[in-house]
N, C-alpha and C. Protein backbone atom coordinates (compact mmCIF):
# COMPACT_ATOMS: atom_id res chain seq x y z
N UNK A 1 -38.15 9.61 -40.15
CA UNK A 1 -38.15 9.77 -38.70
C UNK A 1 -37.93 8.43 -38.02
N UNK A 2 -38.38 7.52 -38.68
CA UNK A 2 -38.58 5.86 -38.29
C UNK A 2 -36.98 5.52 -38.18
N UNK A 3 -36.07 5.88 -39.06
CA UNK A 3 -34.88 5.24 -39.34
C UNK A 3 -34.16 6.34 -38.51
N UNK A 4 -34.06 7.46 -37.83
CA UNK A 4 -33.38 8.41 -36.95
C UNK A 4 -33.61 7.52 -35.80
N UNK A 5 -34.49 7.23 -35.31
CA UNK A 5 -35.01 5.98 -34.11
C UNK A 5 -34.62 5.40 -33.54
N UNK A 6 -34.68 4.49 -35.29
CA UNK A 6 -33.77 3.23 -34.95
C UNK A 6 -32.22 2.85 -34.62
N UNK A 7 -31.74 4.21 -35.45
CA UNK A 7 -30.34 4.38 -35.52
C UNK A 7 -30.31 4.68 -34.54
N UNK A 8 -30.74 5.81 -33.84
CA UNK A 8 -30.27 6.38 -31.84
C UNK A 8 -30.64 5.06 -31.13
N UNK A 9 -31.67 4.13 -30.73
CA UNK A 9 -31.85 2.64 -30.35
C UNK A 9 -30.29 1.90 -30.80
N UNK A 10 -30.31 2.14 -31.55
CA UNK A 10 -28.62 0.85 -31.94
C UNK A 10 -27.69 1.71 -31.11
N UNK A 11 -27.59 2.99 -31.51
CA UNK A 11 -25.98 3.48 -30.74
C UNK A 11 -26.42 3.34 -29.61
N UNK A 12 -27.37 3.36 -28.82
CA UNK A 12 -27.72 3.55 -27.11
C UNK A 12 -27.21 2.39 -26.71
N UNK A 13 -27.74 1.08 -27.74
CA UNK A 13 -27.50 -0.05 -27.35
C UNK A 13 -26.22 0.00 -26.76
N UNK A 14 -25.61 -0.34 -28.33
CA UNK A 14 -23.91 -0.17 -28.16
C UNK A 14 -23.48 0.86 -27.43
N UNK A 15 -23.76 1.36 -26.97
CA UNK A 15 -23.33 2.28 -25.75
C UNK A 15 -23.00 1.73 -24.80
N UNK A 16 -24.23 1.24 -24.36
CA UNK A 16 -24.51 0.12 -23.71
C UNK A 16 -23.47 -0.57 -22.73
N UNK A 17 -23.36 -1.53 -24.11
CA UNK A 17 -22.52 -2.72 -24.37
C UNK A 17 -21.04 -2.75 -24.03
N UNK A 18 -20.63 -1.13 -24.11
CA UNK A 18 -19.09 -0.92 -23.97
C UNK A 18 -19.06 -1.67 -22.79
N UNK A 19 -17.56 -1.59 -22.67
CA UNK A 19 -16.81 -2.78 -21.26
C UNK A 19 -16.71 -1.67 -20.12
N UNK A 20 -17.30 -2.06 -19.31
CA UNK A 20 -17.34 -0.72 -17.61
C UNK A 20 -15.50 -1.14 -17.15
N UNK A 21 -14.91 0.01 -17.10
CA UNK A 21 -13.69 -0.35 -16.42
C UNK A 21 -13.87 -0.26 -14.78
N UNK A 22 -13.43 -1.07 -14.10
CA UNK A 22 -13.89 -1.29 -12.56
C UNK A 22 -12.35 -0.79 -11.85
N UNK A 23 -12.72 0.07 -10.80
CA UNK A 23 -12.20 0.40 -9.85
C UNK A 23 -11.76 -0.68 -8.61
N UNK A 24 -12.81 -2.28 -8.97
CA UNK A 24 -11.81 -3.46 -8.13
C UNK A 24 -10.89 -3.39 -7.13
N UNK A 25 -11.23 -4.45 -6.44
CA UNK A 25 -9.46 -4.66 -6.01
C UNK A 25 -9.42 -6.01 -5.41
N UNK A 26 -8.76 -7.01 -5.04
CA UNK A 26 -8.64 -7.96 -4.58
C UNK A 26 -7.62 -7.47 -3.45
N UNK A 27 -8.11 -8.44 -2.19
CA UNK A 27 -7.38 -8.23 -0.99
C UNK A 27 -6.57 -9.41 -0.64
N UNK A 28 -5.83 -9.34 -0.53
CA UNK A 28 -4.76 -11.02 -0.23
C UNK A 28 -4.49 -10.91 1.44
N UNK A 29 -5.04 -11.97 1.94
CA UNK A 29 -4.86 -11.50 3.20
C UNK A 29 -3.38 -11.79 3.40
N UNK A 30 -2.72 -11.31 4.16
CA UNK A 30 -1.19 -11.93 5.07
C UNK A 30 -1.14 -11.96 6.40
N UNK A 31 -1.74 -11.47 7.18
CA UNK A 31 -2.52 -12.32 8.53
C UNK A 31 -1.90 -11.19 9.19
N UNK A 32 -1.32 -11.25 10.82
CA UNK A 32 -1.20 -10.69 11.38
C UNK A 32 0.24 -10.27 11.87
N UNK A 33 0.69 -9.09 11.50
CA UNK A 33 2.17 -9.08 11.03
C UNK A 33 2.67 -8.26 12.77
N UNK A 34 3.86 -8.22 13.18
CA UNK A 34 4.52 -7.57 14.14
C UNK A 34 4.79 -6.16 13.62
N UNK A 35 4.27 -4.78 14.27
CA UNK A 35 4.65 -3.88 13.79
C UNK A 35 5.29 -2.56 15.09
N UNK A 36 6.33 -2.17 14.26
CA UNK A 36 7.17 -1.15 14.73
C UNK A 36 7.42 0.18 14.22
N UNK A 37 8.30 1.14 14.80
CA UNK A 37 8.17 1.93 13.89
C UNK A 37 9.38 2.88 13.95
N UNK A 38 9.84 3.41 12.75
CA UNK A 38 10.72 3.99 12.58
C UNK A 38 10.55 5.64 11.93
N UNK A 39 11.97 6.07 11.82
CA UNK A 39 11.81 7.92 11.91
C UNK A 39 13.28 7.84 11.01
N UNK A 40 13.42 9.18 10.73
CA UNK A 40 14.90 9.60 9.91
C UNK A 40 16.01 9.82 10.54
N UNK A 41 16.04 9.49 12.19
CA UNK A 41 17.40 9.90 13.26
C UNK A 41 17.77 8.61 12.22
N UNK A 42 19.14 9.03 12.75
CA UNK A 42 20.35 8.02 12.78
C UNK A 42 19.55 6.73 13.51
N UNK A 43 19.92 6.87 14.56
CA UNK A 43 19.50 5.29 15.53
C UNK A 43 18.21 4.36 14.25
N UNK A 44 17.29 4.87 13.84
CA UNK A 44 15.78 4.55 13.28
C UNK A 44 16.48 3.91 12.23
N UNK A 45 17.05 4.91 11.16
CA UNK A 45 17.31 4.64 9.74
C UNK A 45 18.55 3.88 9.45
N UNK A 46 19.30 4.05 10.11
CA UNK A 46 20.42 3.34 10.16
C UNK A 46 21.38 4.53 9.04
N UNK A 47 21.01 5.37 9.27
CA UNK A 47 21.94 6.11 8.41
C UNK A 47 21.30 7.00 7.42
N UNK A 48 20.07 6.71 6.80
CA UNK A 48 19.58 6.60 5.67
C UNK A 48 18.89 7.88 5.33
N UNK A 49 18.30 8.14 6.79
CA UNK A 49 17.60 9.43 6.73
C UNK A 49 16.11 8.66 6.26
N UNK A 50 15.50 9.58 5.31
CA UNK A 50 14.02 9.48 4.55
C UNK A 50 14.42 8.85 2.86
N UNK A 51 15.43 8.54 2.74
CA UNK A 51 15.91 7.61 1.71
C UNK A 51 15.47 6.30 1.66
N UNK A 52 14.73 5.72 0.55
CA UNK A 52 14.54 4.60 0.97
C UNK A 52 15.12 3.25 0.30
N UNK A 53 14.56 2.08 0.56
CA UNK A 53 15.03 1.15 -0.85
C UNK A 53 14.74 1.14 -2.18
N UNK A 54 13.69 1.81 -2.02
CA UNK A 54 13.14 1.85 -3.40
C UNK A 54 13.25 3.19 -4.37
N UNK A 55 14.32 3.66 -3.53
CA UNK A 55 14.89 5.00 -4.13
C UNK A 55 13.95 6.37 -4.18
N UNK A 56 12.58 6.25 -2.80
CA UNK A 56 11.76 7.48 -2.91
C UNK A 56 12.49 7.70 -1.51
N UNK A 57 11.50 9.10 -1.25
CA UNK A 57 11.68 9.25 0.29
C UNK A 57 10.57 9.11 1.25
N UNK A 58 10.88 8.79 1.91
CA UNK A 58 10.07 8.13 3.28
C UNK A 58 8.77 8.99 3.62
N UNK A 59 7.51 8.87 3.82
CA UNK A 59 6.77 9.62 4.35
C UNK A 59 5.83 9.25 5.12
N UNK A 60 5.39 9.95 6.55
CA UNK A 60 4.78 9.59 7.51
C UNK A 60 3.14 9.50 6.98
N UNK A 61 2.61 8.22 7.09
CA UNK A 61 1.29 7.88 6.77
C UNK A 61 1.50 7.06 5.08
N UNK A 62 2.32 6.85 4.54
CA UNK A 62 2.11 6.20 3.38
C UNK A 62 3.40 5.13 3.43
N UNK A 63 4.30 5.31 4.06
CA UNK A 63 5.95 4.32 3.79
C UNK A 63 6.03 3.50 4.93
N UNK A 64 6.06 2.22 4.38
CA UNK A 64 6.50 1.42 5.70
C UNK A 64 7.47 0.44 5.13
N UNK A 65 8.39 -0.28 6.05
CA UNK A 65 9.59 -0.90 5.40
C UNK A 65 9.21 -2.68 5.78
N UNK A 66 9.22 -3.10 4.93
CA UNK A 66 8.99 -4.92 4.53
C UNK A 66 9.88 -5.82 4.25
N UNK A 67 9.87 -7.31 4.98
CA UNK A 67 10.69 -8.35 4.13
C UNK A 67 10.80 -8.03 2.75
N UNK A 68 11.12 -7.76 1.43
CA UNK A 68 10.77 -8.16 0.63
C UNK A 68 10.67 -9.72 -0.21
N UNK A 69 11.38 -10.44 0.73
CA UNK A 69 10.72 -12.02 0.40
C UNK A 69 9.49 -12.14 0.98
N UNK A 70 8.67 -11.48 1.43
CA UNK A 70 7.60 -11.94 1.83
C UNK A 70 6.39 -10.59 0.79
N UNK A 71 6.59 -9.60 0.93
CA UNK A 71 6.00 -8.45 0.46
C UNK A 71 6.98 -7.96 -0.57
N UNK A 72 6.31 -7.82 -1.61
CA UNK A 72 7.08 -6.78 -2.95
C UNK A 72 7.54 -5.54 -2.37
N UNK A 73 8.58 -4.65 -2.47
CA UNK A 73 8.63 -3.52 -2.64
C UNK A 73 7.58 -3.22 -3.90
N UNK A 74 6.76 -1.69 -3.44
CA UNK A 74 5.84 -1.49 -4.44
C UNK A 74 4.98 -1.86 -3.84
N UNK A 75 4.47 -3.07 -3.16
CA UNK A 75 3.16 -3.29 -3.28
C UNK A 75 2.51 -2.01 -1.94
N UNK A 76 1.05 -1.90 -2.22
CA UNK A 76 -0.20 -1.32 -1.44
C UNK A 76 -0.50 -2.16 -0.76
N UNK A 77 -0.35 -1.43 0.63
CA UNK A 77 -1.05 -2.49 2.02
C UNK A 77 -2.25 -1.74 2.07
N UNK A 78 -2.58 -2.75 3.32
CA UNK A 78 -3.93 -2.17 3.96
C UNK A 78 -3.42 -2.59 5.27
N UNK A 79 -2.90 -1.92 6.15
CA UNK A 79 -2.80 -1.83 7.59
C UNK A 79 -3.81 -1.68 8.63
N UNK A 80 -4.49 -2.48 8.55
CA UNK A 80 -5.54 -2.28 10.01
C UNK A 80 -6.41 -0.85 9.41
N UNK A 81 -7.01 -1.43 8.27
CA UNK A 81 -8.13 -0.66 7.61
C UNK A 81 -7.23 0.70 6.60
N UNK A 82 -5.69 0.94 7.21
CA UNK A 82 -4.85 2.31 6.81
C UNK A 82 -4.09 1.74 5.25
N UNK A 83 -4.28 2.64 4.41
CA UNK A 83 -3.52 2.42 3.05
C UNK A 83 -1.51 2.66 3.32
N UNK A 84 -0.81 2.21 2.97
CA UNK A 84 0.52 2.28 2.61
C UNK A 84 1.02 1.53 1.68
N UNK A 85 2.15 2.14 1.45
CA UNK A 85 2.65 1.49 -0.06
C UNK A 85 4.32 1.12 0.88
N UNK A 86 5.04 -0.03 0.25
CA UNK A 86 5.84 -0.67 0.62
C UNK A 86 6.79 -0.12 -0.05
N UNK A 87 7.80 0.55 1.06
CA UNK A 87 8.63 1.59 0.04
C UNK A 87 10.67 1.20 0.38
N UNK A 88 10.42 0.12 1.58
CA UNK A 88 11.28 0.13 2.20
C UNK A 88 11.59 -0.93 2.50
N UNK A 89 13.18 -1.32 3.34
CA UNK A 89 13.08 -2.32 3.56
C UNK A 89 14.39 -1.73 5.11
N UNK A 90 14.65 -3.35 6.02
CA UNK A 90 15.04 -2.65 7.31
C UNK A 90 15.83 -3.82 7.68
N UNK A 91 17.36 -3.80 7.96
CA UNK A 91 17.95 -4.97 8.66
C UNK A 91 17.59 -6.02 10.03
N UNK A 92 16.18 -5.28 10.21
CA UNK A 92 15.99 -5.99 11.51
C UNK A 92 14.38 -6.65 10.70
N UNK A 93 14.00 -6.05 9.49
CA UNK A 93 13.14 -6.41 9.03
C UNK A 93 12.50 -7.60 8.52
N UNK A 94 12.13 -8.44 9.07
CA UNK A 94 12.66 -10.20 8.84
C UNK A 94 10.99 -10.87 8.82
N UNK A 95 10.81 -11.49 7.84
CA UNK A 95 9.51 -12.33 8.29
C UNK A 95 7.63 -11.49 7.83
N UNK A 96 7.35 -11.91 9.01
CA UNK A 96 5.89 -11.24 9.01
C UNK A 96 6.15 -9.76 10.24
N UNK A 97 6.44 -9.06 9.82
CA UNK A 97 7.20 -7.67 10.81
C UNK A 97 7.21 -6.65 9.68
N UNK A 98 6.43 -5.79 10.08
CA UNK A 98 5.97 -4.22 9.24
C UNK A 98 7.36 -3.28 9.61
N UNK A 99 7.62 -2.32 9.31
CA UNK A 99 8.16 -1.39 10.26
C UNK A 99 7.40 0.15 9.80
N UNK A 100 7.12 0.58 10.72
CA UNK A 100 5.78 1.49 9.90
C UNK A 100 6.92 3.26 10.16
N UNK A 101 6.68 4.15 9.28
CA UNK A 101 7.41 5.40 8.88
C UNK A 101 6.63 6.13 9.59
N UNK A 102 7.04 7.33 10.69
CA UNK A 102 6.80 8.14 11.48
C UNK A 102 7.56 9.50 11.66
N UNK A 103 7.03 10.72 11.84
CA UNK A 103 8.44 11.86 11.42
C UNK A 103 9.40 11.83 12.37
N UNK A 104 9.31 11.56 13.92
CA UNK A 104 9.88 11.91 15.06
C UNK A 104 10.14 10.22 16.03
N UNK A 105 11.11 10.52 16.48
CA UNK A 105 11.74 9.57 17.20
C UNK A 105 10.74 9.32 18.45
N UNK A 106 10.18 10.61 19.23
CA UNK A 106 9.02 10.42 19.87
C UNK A 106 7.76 9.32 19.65
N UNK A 107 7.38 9.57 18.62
CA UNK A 107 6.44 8.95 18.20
C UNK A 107 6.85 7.26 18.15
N UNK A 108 8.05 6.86 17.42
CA UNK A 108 8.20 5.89 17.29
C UNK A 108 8.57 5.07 18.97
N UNK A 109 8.98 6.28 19.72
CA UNK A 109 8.51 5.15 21.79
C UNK A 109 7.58 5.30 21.85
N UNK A 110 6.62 6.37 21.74
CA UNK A 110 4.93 6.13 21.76
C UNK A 110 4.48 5.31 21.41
N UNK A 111 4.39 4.82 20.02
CA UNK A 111 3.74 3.43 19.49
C UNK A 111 4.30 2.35 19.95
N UNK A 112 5.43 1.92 20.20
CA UNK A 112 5.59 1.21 20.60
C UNK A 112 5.96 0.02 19.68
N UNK A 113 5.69 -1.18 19.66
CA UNK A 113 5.50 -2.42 19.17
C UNK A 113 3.84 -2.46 19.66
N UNK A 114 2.99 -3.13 17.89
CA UNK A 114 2.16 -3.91 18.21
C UNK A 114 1.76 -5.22 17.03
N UNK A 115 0.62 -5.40 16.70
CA UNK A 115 0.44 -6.61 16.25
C UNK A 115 -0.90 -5.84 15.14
N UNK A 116 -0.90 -5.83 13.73
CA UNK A 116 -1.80 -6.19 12.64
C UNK A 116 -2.02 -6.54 11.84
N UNK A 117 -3.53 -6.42 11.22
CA UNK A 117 -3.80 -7.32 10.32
C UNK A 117 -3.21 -6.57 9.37
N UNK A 118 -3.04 -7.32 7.95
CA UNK A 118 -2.32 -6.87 7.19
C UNK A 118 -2.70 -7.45 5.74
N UNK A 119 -3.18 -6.72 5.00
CA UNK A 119 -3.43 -7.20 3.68
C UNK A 119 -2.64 -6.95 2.32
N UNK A 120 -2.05 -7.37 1.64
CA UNK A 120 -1.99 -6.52 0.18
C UNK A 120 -3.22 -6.22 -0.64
N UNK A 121 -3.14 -4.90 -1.68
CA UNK A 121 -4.46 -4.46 -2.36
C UNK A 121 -3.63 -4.64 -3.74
N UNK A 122 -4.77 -5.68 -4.81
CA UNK A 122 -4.38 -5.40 -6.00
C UNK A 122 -5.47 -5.11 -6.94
N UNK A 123 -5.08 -4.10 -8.03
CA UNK A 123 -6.24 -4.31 -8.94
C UNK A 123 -6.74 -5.38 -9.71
N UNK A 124 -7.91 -5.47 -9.87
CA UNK A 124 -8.39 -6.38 -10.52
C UNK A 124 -8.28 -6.01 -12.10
N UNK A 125 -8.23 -6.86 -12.90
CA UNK A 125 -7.55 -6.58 -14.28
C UNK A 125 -9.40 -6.79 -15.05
C-alpha cells in the first residue's frame, strides 16, 4: 500500500512539473495612427471590391488595410481596445494611417477620419 502512495506522490508531482502552455501576448505599442475607412464601391476599393492584398476577403470588424513597411500584412491589431487582423493594403495608405473595412459607403462618411491608439498583439512563445 506504502509503494501505491508513493508512486501516485511521484506522478502528481510530475504532473505537476509539466510546462503550462500560456495564452500570453505581448503588446507593441505603435502610438497613435490616422484612421479612415473604406467599403467594396468602386470609389473605396479602387476596384478591388472585398479582395484583398493578402488574397482573403475583406470583412467588416476584422480587415483593415496598412503600410506594410510599417505593419506586417498578417499581423493582429488592437485598435482602440478592438481586435483586427491586417489584411490589406491601400494607395493612399502611407505611414502611421489605418484604413479600417466597413460594408457600406455610408458608414465610411459617418466615421469619418479619426485618430488611434494602435497596438500590434503577439504571442508569447
Amino acid at each position: 500500500m506504502k509503494k501505491h502512495r508513493t508512486l501516485f506522490v511521484l506522478a502528481l508531482a510530475l504532473w505537476l512539473m509539466k510546462p503550462v502552455h500560456s495564452n500570453a501576448v505581448n503588446l507593441i505599442p505603435m502610438g497613435e495612427f490616422r484612421c479612415t475607412y473604406y467599403c467594396p464601391c468602386y470609389e473605396c476599393s479602387e476596384g478591388y471590391g472585398r479582395k484583398t492584398a493578402s488574397q482573403t476577403y475583406a470583412e467588416s470588424g476584422r480587415t483593415v488595410a496598412v503600410d506594410p513597411e510599417v505593419i506586417n500584412l498578417g499581423d493582429k491589431l488592437l485598435v482602440d481596445g478592438k481586435s483586427y487582423i491586417a489584411e490589406d493594403t491601400g494607395g493612399k495608405v502611407c505611414g502611421d494611417h489605418l484604413d479600417i473595412f466597413v460594408d457600406t459607403h455610408e458608414e465610411t462618411v459617418e466615421k469619418g477620419i479619426c485618430f488611434k491608439d494602435v497596438k500590434i498583439v503577439r504571442k508569447c512563445k
